[in-house]
N, C-alpha and C. Protein backbone atom coordinates (compact mmCIF):
# COMPACT_ATOMS: atom_id res chain seq x y z
N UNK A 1 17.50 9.64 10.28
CA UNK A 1 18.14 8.76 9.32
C UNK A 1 17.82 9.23 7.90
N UNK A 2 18.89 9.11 6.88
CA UNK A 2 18.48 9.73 5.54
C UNK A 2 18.42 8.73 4.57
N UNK A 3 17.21 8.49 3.85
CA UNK A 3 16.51 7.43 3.70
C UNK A 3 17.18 7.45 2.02
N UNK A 4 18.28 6.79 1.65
CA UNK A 4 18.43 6.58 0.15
C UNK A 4 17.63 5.47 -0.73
N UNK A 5 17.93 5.38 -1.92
CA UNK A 5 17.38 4.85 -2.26
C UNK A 5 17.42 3.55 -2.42
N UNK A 6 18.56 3.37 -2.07
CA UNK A 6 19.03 1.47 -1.66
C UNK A 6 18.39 1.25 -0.34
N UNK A 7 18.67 2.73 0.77
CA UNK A 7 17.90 2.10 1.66
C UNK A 7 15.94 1.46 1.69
N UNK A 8 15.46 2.62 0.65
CA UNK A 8 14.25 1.82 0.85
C UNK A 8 13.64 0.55 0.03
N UNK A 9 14.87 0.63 -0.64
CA UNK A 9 14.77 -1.16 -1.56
C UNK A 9 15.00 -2.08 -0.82
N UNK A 10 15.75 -1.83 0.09
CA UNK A 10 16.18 -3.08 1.49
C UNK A 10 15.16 -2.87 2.08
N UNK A 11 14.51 -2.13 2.61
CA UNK A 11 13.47 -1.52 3.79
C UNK A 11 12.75 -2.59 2.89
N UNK A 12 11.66 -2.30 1.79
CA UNK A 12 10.97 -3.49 0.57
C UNK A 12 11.36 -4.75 1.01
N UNK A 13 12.38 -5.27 0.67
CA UNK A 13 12.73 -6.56 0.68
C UNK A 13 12.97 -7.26 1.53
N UNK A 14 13.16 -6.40 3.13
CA UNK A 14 13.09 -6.76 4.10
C UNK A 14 11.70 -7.14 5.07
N UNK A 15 11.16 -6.04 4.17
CA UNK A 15 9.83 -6.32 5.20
C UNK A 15 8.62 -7.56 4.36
N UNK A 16 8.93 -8.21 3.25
CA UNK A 16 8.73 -8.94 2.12
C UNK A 16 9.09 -10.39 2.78
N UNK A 17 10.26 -10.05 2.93
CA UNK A 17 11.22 -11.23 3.53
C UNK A 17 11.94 -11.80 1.83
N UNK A 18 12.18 -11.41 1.19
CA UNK A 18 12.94 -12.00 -0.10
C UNK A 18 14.11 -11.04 -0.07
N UNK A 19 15.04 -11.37 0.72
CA UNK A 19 16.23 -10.53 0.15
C UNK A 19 17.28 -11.54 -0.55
N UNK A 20 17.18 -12.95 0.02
CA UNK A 20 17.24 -13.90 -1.06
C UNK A 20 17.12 -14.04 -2.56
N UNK A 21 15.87 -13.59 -2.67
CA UNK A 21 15.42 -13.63 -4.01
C UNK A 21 15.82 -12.12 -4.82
N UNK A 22 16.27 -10.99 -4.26
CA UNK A 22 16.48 -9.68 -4.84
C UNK A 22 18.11 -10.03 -5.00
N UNK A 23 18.71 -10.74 -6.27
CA UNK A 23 19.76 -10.54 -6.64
C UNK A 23 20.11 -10.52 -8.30
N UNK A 24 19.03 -10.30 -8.61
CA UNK A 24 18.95 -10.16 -10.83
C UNK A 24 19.42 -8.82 -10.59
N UNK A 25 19.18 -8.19 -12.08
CA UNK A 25 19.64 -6.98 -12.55
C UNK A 25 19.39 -6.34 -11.62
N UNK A 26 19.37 -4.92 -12.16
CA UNK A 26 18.48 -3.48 -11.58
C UNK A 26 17.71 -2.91 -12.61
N UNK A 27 16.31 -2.99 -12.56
CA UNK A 27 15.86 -2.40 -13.50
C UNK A 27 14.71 -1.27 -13.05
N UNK A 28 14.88 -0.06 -13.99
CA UNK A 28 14.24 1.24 -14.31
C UNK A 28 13.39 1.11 -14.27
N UNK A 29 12.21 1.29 -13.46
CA UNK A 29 10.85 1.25 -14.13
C UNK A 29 10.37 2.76 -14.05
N UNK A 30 9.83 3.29 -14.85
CA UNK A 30 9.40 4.88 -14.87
C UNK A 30 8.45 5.05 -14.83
N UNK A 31 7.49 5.90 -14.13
CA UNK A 31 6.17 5.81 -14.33
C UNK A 31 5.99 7.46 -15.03
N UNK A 32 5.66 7.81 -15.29
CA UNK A 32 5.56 9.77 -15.89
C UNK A 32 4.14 10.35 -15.41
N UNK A 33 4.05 11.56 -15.27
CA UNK A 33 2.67 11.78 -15.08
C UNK A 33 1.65 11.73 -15.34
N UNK A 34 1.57 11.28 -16.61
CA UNK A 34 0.42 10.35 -17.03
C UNK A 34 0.04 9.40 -17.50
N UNK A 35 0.86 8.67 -16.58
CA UNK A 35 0.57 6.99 -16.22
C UNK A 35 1.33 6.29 -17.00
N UNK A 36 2.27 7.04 -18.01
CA UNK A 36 2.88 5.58 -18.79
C UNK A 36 4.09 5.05 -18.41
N UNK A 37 3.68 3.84 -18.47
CA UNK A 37 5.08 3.29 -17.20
C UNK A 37 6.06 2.74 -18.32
N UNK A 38 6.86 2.53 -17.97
CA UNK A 38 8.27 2.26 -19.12
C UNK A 38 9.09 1.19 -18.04
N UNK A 39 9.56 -0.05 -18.73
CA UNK A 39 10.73 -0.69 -18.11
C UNK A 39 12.13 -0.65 -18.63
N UNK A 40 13.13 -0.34 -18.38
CA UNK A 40 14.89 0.39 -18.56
C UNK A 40 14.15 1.61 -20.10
N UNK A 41 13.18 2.17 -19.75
CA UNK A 41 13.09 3.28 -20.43
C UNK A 41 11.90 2.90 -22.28
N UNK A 42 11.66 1.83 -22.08
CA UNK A 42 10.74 1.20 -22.83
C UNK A 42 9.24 0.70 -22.57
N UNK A 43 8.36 1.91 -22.87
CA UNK A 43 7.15 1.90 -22.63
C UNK A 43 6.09 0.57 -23.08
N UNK A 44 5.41 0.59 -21.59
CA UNK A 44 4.13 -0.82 -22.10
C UNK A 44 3.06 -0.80 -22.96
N UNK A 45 3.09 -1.07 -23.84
CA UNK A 45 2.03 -0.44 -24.71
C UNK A 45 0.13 -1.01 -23.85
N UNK A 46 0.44 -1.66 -23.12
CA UNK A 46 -0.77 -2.15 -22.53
C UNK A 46 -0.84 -2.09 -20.79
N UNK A 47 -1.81 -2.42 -19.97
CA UNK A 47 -1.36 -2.82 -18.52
C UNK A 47 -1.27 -4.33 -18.79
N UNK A 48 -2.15 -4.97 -19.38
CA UNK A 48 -1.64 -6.54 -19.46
C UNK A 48 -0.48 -6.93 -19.64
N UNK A 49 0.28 -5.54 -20.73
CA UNK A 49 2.03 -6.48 -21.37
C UNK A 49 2.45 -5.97 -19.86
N UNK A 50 2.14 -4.83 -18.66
CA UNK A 50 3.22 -5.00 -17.65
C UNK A 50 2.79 -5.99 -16.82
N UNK A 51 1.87 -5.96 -16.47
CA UNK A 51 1.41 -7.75 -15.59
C UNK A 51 1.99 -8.87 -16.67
N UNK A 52 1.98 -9.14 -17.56
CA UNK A 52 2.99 -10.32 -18.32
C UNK A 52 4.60 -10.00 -17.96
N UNK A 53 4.79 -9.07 -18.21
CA UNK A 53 6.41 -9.01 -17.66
C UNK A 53 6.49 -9.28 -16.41
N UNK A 54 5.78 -8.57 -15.66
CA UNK A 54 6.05 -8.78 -13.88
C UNK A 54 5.82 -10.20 -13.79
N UNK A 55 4.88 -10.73 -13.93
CA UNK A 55 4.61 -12.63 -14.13
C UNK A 55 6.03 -13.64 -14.26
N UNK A 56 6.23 -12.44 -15.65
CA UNK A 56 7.44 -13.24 -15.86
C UNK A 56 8.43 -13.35 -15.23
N UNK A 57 9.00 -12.20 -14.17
CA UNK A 57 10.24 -11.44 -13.48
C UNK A 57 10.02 -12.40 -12.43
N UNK A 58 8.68 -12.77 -12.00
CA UNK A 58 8.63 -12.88 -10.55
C UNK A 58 8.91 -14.57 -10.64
N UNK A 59 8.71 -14.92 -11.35
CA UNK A 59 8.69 -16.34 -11.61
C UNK A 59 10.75 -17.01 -11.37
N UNK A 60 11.19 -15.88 -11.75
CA UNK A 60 12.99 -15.44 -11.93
C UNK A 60 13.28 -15.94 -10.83
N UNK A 61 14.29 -17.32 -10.69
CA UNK A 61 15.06 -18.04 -9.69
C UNK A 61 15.77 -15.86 -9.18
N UNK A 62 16.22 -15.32 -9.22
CA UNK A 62 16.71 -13.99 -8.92
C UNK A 62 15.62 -12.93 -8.98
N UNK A 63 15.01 -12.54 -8.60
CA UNK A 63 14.31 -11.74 -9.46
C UNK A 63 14.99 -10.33 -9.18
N UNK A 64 14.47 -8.89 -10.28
CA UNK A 64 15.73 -7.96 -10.71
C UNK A 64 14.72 -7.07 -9.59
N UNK A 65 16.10 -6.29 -9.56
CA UNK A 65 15.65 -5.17 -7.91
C UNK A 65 14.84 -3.99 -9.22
N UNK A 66 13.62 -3.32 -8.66
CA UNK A 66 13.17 -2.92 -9.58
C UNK A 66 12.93 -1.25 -8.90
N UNK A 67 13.39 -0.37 -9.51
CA UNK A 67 13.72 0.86 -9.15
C UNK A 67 12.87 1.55 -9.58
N UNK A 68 11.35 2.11 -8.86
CA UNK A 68 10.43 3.06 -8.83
C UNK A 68 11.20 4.38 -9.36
N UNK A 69 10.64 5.34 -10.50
CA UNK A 69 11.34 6.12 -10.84
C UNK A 69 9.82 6.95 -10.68
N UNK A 70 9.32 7.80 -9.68
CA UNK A 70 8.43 8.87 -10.58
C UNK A 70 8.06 10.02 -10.62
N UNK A 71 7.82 10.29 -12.22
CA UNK A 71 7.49 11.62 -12.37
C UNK A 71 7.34 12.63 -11.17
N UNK A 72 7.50 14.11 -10.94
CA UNK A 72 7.37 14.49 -9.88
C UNK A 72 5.68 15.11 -9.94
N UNK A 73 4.80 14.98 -10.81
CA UNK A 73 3.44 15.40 -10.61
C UNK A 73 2.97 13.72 -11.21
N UNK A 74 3.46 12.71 -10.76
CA UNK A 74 2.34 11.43 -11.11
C UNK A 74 1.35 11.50 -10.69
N UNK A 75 0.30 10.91 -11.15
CA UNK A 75 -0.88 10.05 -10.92
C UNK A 75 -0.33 9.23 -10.43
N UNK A 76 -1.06 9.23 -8.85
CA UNK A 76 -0.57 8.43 -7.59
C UNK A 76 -1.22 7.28 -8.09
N UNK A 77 -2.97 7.13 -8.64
CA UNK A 77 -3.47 6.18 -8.82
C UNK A 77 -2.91 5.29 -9.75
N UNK A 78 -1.94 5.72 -10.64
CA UNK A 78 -1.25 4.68 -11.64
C UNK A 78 -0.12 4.19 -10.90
N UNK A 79 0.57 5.12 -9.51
CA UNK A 79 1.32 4.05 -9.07
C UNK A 79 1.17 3.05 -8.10
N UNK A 80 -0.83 3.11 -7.92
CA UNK A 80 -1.08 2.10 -7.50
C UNK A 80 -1.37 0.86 -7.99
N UNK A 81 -1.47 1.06 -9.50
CA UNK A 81 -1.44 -0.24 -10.40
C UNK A 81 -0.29 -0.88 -10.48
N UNK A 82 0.63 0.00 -10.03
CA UNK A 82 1.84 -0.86 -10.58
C UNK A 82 1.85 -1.55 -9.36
N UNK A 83 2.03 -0.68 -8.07
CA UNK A 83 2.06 -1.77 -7.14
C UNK A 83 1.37 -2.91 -6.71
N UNK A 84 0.32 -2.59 -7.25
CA UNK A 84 -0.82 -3.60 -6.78
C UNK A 84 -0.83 -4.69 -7.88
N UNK A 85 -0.17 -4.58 -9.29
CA UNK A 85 0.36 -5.50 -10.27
C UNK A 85 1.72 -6.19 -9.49
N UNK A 86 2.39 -5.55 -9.45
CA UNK A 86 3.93 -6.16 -8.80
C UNK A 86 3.31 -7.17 -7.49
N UNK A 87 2.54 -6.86 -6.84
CA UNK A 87 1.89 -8.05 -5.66
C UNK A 87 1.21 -8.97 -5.83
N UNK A 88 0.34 -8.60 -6.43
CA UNK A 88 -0.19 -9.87 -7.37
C UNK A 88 0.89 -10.71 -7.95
N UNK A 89 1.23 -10.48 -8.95
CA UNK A 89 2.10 -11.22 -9.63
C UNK A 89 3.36 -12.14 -8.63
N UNK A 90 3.92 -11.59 -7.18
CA UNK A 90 4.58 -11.98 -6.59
C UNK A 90 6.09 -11.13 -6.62
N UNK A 91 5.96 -10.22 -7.70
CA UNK A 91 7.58 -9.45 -7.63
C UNK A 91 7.95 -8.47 -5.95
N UNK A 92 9.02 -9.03 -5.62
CA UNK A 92 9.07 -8.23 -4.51
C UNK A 92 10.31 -7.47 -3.89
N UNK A 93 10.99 -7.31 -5.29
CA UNK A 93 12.12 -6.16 -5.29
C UNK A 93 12.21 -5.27 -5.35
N UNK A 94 11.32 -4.33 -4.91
CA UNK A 94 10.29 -3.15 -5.58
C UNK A 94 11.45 -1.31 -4.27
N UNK A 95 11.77 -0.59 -5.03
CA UNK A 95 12.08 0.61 -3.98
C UNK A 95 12.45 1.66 -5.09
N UNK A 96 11.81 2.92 -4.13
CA UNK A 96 11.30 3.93 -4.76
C UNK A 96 13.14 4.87 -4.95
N UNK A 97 13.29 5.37 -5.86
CA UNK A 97 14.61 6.18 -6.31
C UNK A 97 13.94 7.38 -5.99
N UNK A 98 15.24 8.45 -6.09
CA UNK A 98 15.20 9.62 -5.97
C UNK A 98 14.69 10.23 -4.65
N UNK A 99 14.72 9.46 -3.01
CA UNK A 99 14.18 9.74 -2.09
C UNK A 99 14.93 10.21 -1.64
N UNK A 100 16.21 10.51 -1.76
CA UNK A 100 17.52 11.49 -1.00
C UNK A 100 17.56 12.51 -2.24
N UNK A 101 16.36 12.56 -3.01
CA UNK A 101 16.77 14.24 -4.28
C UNK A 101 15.89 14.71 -3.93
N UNK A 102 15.88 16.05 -4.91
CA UNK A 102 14.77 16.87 -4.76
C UNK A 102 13.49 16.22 -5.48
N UNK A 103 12.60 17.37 -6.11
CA UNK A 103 11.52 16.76 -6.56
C UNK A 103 11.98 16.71 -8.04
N UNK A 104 11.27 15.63 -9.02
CA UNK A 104 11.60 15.80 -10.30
C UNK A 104 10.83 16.18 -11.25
N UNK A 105 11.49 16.66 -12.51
CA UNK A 105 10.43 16.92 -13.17
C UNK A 105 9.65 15.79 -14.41
């Protein structure tokens, strides 16, 4: 099976159980290789301002399907903050892009 990237946002939201709740925007989140994460391309100047946004998203009667973008040499450990921020907080629209491309730069 060839795993796109809608498919593993459903795969997320399915195994979550909120596919209910995954109907807001679509939003970008970028992480780069060294760790700075950006939401629709607008960097957090803190980890607290992205745990305040995610707080806020998750709280969202909809909340927005949120599209893992990363770097192709990330720091895995920063995209464990994000995930481990996005769970905490309760956001659970979460799937990784670019899994039917090559690698990026």
């Amino acid at each position: 099976m060839r795993c796109t990237a809608m498919t593993a946002l459903l795969l997320v939201c399915a195994l979550r159980g909120a596919q209910a709740q995954c109907r807001g925007p679509v939003v970008h989140l970028q992480i780069s290789k060294d760790g700075v994460v950006a939401w629709n391309g607008v960097a957090f100047k803190s980890h607290q301002e992205m745990v305040d946004r995610f707080q806020k998203e998750a709280t969202a009667q909809e909340q927005p399907e949120i599209h893992l973008d990363l770097a192709r040499d990330v720091d895995y450990a920063a995209v464990y903050k994000v995930l481990e921020a996005a769970q905490k907080t309760g956001l659970h629209c979460l799937g990784f892009t670019g899994l039917d491309q090559g690698p990026k730069d």
